[in-house]
PDB file of N, CA and C in Angstrom:
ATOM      1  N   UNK A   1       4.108  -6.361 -15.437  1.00  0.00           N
ATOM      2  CA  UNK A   1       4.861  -6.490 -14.211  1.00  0.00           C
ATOM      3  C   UNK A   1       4.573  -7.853 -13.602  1.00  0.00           C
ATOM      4  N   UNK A   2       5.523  -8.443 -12.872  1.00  0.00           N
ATOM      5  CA  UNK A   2       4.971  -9.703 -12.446  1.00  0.00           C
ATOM      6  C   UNK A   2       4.381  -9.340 -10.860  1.00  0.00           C
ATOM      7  N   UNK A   3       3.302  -9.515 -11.025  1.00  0.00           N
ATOM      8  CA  UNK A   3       2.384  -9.144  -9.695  1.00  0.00           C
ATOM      9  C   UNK A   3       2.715  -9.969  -8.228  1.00  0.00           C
ATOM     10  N   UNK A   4       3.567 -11.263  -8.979  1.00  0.00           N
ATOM     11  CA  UNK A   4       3.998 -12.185  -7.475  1.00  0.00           C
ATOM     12  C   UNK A   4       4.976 -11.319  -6.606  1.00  0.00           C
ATOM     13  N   UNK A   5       5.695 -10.116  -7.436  1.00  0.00           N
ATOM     14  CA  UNK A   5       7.110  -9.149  -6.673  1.00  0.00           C
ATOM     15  C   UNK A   5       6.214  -8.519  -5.649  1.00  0.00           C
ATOM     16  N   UNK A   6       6.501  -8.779  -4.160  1.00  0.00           N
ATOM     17  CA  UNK A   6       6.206  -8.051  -3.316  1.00  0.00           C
ATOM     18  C   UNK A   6       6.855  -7.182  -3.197  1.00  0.00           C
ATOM     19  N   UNK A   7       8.132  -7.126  -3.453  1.00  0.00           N
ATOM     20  CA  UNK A   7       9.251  -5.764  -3.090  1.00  0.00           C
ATOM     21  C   UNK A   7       9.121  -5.282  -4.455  1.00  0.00           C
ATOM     22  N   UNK A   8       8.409  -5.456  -5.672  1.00  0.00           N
ATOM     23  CA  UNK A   8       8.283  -4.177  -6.536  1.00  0.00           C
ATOM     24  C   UNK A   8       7.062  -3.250  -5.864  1.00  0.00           C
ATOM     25  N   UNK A   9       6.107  -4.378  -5.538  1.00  0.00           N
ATOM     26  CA  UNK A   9       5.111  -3.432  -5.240  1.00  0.00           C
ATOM     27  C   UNK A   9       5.041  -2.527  -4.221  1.00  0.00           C
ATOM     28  N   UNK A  10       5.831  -3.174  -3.178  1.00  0.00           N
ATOM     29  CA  UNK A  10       6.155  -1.966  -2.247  1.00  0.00           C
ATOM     30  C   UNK A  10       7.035  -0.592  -2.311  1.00  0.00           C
ATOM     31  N   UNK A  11       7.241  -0.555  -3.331  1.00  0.00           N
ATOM     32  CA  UNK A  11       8.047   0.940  -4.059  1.00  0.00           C
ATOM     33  C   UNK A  11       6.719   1.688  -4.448  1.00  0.00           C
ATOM     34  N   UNK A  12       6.886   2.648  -3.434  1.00  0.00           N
ATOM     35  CA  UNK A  12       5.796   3.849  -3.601  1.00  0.00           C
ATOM     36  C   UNK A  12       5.885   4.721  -4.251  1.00  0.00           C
ATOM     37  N   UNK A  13       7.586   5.313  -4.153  1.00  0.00           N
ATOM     38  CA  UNK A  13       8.352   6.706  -4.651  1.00  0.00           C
ATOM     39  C   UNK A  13       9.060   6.381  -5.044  1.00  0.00           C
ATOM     40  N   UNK A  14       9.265   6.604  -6.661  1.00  0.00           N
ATOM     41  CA  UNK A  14      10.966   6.119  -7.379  1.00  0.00           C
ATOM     42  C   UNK A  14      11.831   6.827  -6.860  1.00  0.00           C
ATOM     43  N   UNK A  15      12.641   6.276  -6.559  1.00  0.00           N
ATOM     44  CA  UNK A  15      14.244   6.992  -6.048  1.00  0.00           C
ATOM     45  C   UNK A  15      15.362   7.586  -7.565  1.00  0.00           C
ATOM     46  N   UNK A  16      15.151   8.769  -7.551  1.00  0.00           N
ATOM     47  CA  UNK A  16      15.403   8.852  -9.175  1.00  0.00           C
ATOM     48  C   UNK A  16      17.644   8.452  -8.725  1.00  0.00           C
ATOM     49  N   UNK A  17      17.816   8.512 -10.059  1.00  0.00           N
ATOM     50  CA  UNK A  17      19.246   8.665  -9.919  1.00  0.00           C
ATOM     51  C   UNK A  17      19.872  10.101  -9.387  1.00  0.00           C
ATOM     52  N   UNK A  18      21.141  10.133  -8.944  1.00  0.00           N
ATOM     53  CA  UNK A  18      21.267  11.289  -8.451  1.00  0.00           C
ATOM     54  C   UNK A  18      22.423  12.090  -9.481  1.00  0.00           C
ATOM     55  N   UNK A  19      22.871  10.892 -10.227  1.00  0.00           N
ATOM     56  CA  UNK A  19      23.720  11.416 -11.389  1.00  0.00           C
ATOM     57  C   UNK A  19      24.044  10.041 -12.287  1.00  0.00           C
ATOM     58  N   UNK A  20      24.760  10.357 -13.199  1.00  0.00           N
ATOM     59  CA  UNK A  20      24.900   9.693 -14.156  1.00  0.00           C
ATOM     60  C   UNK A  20      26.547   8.894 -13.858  1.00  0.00           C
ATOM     61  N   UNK A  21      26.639   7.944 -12.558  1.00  0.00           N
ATOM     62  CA  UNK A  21      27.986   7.693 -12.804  1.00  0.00           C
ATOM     63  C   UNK A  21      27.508   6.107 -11.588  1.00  0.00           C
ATOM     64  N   UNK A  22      28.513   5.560 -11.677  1.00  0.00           N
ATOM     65  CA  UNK A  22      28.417   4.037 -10.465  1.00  0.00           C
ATOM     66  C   UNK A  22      29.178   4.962  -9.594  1.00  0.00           C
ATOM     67  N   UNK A  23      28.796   5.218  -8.305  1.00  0.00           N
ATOM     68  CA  UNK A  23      28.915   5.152  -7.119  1.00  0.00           C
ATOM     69  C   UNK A  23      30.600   5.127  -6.793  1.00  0.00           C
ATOM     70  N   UNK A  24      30.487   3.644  -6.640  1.00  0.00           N
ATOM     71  CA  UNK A  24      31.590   2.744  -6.241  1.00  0.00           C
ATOM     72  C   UNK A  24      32.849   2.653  -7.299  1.00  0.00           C
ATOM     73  N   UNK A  25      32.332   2.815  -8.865  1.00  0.00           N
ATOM     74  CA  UNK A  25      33.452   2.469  -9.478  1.00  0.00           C
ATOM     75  C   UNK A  25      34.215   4.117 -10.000  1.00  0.00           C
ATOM     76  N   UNK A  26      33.395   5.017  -9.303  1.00  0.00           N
ATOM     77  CA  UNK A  26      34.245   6.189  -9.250  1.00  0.00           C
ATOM     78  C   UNK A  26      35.366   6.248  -8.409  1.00  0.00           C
ATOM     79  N   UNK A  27      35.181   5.407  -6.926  1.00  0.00           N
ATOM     80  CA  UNK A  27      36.041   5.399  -5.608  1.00  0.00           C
ATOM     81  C   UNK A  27      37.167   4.963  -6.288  1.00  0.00           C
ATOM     82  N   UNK A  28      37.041   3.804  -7.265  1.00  0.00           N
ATOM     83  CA  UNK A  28      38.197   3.060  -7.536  1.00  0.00           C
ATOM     84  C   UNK A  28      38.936   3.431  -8.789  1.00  0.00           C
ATOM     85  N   UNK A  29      38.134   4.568  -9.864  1.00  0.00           N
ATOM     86  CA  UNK A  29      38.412   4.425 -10.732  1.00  0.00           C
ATOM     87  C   UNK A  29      37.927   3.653 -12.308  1.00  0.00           C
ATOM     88  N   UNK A  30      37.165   2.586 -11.506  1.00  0.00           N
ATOM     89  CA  UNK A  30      36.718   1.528 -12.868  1.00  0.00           C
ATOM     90  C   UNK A  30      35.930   2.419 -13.951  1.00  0.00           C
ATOM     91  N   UNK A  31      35.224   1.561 -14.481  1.00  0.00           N
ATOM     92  CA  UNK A  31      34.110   2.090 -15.451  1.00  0.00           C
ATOM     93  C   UNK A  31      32.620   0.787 -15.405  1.00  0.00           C
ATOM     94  N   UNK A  32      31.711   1.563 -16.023  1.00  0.00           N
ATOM     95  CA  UNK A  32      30.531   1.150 -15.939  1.00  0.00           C
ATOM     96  C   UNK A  32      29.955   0.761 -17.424  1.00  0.00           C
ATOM     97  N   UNK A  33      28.771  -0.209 -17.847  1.00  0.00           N
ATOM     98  CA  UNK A  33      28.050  -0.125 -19.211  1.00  0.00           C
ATOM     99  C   UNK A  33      26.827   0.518 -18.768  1.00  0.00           C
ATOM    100  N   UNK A  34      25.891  -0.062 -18.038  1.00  0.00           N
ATOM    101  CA  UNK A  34      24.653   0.592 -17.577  1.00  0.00           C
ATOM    102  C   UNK A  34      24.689   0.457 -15.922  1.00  0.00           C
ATOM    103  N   UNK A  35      23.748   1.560 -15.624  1.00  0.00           N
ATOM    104  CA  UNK A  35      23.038   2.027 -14.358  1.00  0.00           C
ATOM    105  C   UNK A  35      22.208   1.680 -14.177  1.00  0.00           C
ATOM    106  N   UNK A  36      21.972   1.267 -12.281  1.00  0.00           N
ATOM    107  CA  UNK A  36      20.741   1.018 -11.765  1.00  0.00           C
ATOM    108  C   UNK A  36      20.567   1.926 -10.346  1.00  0.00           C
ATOM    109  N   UNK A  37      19.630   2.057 -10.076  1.00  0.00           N
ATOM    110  CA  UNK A  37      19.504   2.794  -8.862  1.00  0.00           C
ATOM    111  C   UNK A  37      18.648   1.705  -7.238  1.00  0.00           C
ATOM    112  N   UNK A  38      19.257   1.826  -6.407  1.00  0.00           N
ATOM    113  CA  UNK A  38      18.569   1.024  -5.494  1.00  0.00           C
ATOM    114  C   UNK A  38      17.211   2.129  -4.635  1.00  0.00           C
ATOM    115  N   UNK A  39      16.362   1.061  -5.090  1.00  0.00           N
ATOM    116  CA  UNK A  39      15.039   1.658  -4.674  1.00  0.00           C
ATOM    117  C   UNK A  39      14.643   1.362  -3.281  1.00  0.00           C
ATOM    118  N   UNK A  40      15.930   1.491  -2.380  1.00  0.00           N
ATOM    119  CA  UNK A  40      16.222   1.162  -0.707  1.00  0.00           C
ATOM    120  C   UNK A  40      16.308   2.618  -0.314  1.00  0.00           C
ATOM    121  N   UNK A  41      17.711   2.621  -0.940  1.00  0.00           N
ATOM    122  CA  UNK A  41      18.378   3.990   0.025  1.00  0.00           C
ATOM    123  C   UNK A  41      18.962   4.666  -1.201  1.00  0.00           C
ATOM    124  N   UNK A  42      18.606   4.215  -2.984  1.00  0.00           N
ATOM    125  CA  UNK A  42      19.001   5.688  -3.479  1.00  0.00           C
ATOM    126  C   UNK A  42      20.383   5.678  -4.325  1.00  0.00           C
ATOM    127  N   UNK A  43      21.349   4.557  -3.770  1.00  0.00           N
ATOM    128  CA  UNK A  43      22.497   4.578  -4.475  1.00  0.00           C
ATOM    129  C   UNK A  43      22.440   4.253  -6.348  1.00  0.00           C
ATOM    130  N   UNK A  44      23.158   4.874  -6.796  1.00  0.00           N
ATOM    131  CA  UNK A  44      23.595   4.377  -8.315  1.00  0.00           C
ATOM    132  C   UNK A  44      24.482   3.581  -8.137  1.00  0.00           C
ATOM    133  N   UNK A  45      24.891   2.099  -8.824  1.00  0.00           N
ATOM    134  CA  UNK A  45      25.563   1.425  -9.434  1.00  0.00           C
ATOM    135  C   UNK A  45      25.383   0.682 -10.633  1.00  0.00           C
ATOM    136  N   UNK A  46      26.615   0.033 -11.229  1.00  0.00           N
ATOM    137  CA  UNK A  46      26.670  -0.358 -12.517  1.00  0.00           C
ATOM    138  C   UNK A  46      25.928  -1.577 -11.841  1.00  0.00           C
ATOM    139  N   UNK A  47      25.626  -2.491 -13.746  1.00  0.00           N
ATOM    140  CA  UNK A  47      25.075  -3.301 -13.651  1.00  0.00           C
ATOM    141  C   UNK A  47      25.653  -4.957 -13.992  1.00  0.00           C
ATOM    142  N   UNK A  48      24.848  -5.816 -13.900  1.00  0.00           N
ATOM    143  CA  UNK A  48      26.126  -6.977 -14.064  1.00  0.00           C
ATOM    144  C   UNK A  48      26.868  -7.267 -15.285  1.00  0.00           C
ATOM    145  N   UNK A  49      26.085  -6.089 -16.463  1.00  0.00           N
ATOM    146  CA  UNK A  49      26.771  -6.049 -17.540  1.00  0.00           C
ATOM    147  C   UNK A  49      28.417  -5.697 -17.294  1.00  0.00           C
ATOM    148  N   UNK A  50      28.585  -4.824 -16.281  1.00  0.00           N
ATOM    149  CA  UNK A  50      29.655  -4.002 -16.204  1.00  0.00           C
ATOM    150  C   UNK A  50      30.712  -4.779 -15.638  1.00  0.00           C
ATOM    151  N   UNK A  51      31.946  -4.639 -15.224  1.00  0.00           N
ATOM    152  CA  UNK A  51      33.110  -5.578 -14.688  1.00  0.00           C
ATOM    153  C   UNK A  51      32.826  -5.745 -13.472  1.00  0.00           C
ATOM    154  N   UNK A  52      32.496  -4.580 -12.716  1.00  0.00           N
ATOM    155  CA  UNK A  52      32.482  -4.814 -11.135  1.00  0.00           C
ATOM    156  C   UNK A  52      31.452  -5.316 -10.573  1.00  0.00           C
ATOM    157  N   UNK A  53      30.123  -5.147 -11.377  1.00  0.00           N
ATOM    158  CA  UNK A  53      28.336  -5.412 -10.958  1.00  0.00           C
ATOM    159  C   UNK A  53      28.345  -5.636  -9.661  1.00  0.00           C
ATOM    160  N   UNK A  54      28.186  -3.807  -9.266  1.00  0.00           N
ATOM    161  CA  UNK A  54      28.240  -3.421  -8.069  1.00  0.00           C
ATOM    162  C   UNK A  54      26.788  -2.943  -7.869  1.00  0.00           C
ATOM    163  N   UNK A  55      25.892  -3.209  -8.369  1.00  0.00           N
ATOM    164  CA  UNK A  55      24.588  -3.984  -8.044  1.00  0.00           C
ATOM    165  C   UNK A  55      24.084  -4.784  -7.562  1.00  0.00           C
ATOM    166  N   UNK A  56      24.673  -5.974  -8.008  1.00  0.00           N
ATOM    167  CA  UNK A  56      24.438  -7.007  -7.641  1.00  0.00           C
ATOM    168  C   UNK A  56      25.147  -7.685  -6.322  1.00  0.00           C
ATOM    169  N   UNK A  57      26.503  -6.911  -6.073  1.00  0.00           N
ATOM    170  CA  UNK A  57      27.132  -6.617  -4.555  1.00  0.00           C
ATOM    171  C   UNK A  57      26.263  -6.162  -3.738  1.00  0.00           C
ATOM    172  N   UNK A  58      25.927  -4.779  -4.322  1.00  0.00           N
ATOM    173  CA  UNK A  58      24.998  -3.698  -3.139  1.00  0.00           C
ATOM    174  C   UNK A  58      23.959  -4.712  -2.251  1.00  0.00           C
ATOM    175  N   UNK A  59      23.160  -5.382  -3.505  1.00  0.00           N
ATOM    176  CA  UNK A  59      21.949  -6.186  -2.965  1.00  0.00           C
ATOM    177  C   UNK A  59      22.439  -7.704  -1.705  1.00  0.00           C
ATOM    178  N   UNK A  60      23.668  -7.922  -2.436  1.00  0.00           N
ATOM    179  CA  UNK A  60      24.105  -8.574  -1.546  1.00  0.00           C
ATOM    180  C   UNK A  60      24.498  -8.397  -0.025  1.00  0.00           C
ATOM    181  N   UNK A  61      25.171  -7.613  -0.217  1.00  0.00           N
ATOM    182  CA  UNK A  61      25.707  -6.779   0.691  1.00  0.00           C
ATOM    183  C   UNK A  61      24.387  -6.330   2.084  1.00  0.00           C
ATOM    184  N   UNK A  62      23.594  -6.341   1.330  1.00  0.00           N
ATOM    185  CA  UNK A  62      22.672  -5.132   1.735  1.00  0.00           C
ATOM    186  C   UNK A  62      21.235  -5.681   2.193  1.00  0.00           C
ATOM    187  N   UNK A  63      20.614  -6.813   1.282  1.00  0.00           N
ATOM    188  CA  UNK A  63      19.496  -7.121   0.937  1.00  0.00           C
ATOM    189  C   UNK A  63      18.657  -6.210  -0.045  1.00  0.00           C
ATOM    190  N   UNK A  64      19.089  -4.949   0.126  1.00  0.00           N
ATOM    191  CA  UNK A  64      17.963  -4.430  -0.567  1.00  0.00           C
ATOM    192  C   UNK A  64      17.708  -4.907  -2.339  1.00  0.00           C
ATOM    193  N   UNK A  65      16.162  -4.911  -2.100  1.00  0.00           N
ATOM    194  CA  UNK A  65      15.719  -6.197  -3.411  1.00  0.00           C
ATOM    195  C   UNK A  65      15.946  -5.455  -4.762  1.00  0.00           C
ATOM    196  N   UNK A  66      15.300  -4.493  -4.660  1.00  0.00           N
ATOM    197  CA  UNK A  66      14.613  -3.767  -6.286  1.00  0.00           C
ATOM    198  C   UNK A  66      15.438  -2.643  -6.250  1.00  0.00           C
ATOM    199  N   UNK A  67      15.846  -2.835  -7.707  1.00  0.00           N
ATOM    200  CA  UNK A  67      16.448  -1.492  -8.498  1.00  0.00           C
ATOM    201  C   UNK A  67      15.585  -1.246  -9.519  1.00  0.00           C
ATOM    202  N   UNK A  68      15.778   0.344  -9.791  1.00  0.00           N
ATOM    203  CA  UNK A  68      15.496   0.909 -11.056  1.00  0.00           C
ATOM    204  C   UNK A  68      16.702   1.041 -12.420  1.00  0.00           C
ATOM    205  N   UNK A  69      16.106   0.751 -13.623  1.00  0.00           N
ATOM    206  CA  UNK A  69      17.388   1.005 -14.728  1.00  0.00           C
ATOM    207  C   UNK A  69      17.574   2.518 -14.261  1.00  0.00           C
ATOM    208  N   UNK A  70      18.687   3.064 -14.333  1.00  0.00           N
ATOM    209  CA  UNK A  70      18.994   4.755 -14.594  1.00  0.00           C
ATOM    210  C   UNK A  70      19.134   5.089 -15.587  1.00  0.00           C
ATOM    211  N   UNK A  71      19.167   4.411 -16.404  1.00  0.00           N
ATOM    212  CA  UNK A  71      19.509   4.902 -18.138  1.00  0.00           C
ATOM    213  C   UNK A  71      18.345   5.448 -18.922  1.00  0.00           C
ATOM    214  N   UNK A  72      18.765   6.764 -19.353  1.00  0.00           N
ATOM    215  CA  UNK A  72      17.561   7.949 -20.280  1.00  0.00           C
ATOM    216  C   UNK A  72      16.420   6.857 -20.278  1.00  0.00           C
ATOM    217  N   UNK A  73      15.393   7.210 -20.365  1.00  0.00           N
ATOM    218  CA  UNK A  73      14.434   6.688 -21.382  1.00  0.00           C
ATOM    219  C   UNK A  73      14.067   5.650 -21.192  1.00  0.00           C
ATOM    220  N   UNK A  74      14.338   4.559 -19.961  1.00  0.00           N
ATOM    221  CA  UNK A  74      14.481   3.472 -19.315  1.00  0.00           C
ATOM    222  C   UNK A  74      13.496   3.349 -18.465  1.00  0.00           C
ATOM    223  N   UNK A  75      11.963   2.862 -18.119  1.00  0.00           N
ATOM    224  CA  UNK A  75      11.514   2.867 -16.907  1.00  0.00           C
ATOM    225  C   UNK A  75      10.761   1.500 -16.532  1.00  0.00           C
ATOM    226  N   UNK A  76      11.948   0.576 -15.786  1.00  0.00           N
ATOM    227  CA  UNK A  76      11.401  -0.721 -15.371  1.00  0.00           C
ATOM    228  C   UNK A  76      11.947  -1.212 -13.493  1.00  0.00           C
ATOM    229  N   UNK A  77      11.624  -1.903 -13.343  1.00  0.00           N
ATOM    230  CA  UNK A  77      12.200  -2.312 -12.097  1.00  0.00           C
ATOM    231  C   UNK A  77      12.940  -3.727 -12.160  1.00  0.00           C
ATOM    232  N   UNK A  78      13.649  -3.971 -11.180  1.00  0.00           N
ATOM    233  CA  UNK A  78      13.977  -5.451 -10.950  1.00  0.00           C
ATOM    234  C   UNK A  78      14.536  -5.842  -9.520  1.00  0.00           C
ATOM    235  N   UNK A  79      13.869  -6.992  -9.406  1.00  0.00           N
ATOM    236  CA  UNK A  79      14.021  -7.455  -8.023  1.00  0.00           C
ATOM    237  C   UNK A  79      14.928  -8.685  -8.006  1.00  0.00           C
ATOM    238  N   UNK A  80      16.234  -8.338  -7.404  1.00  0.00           N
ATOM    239  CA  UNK A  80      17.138  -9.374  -7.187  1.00  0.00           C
ATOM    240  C   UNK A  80      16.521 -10.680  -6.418  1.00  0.00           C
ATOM    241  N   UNK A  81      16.000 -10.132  -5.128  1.00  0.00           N
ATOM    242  CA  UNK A  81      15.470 -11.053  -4.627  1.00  0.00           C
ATOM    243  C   UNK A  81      14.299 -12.435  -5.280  1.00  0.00           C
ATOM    244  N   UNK A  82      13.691 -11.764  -6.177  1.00  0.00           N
ATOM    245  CA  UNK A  82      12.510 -12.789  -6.870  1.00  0.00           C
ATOM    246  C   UNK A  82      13.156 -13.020  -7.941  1.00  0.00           C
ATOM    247  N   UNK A  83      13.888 -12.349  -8.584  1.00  0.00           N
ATOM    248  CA  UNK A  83      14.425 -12.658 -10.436  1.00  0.00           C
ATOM    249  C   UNK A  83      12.993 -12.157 -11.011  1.00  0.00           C
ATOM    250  N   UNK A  84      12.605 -11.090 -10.826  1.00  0.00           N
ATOM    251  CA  UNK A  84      11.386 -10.528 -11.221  1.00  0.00           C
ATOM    252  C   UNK A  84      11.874  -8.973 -11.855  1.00  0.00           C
ATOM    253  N   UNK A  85      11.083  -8.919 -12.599  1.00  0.00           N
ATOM    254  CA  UNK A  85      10.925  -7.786 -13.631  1.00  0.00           C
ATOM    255  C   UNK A  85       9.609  -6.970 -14.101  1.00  0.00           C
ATOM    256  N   UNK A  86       9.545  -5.818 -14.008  1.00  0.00           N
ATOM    257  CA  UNK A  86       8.304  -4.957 -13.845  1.00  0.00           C
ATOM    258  C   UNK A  86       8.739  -3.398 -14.355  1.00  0.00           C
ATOM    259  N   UNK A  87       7.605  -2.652 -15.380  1.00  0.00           N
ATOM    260  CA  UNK A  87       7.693  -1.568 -15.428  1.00  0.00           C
ATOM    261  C   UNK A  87       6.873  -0.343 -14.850  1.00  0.00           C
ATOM    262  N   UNK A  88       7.391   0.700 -15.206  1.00  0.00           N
ATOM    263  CA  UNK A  88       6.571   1.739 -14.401  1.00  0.00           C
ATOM    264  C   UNK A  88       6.195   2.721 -15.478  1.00  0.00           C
TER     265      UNK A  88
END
């Protein structure tokens, strides 16, 4: 993990996913490649792999720094804010 992420380390409680879908690109219809979960307030969205990278909106949008991958078998973090990367 890179130990300089203050906003990884401040994630106490993973915010698990709440299902297997983006959020946002259900409202509209789109589609997704992979999931992340914001380790703020909880939301699923796709990732910037995906067309809409409504992740990388959310954080914008939002500030909130660190997501979790949602995908099976997946357990890392990442912090928009630092360009930092860390597992759990």
């Amino acid at each position: 993990m890179d130990e300089s992420c203050e906003h990884i380390k401040q994630v106490t409680e993973i915010k698990e996913p709440n299902g297997y879908v983006c959020e946002e690109c259900v409202k509209v219809g789109g589609s997704w490649l992979h999931l992340r979960t914001c380790q703020t307030c909880g939301a699923t969205l796709c990732c910037d792999s995906s067309p809409a990278k409504h992740a990388s909106a959310h954080y914008h949008a939002t500030q909130h720094p660190v997501v979790i991958s949602a995908e099976p078998g997946e357990q890392w973090f990442w912090c928009f804010k630092d360009e930092a990367f860390g597992e759990y």
